[in-house]
Protein backbone atom coordinates (compact mmCIF):
# COMPACT_ATOMS: atom_id res chain seq x y z
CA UNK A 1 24.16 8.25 15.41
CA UNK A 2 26.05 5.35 14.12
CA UNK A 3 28.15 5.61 11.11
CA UNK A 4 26.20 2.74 9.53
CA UNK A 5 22.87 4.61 9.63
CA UNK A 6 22.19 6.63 6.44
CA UNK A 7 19.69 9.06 6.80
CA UNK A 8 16.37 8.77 4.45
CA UNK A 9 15.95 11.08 1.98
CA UNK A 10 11.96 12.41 2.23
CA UNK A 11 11.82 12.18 -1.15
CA UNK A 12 12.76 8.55 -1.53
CA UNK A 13 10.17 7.30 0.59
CA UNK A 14 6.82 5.83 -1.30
CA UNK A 15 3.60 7.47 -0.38
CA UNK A 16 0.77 4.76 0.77
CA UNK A 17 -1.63 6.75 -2.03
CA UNK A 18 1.06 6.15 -4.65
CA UNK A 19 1.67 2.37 -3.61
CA UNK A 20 -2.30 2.23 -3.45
CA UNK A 21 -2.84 3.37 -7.08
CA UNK A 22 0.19 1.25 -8.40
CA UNK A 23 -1.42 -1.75 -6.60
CA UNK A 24 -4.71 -0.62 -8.47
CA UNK A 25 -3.38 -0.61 -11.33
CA UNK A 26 -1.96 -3.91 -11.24
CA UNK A 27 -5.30 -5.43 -9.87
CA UNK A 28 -6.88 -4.16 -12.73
CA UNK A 29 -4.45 -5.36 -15.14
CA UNK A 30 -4.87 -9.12 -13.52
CA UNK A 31 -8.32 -8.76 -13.74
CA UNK A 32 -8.96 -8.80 -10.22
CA UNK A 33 -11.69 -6.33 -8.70
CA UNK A 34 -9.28 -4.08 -6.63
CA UNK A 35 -12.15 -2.79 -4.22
CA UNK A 36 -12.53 -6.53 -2.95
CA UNK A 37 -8.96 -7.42 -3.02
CA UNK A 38 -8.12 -4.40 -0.97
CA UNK A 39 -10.63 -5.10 1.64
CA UNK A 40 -9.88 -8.61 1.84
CA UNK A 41 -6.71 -7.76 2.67
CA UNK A 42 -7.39 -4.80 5.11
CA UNK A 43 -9.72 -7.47 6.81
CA UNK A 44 -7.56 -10.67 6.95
CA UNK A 45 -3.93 -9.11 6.73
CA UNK A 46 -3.55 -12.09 4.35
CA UNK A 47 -1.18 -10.73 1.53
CA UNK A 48 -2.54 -13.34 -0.99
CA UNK A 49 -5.21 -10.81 -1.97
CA UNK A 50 -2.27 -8.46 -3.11
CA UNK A 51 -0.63 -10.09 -6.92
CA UNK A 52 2.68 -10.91 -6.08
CA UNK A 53 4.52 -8.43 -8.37
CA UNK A 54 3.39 -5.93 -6.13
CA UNK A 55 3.06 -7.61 -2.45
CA UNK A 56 6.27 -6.37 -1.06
CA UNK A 57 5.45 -2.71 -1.70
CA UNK A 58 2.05 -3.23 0.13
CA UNK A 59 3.60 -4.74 2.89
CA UNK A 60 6.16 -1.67 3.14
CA UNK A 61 3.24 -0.16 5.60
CA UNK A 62 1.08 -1.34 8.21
CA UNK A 63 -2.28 -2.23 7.57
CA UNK A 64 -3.19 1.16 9.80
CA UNK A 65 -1.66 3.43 7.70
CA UNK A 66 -3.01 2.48 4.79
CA UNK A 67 -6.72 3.01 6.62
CA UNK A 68 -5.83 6.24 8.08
CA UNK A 69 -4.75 6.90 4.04
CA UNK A 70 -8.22 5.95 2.80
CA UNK A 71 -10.17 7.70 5.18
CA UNK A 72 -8.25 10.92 5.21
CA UNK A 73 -8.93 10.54 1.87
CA UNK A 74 -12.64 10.03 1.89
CA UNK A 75 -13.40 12.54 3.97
CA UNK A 76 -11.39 15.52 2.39
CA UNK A 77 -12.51 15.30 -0.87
């Protein structure tokens, strides 16, 4: 382990259904239609579809986590 590396707290690191809401939120608040944005971007990878306030914490996970996310989710509610 190098003395450089700081271990992550498990706390400190954002949940992809937290991120999701927060970039809800924000959709809605733009007046964007969140359900198309996301899938735009889940299609196309194209972070244009995110509002730029809240692209970088969208692009803090793959694209594939975010699907597993929404599917896990779908299916255990």
């Amino acid at each position: 382990m190098s003395i450089f590396s700081k271990k992550q707290d498990p706390n400190d690191i954002p949940k992809v259904s937290d991120t999701m809401r927060e970039i809800y939120d924000a959709m809605k608040t733009k007046g964007y239609d969140p359900v198309n944005q996301f899938v735009g971007y889940l299609l196309s990878g194209d972070p244009m579809y995110i509002p730029g306030a809240v692209r970088p914490k969208i692009r803090a996970f793959d694209r594939d986590e975010i699907l597993e996310e929404l599917v896990k989710n779908y299916f255990e509610r």
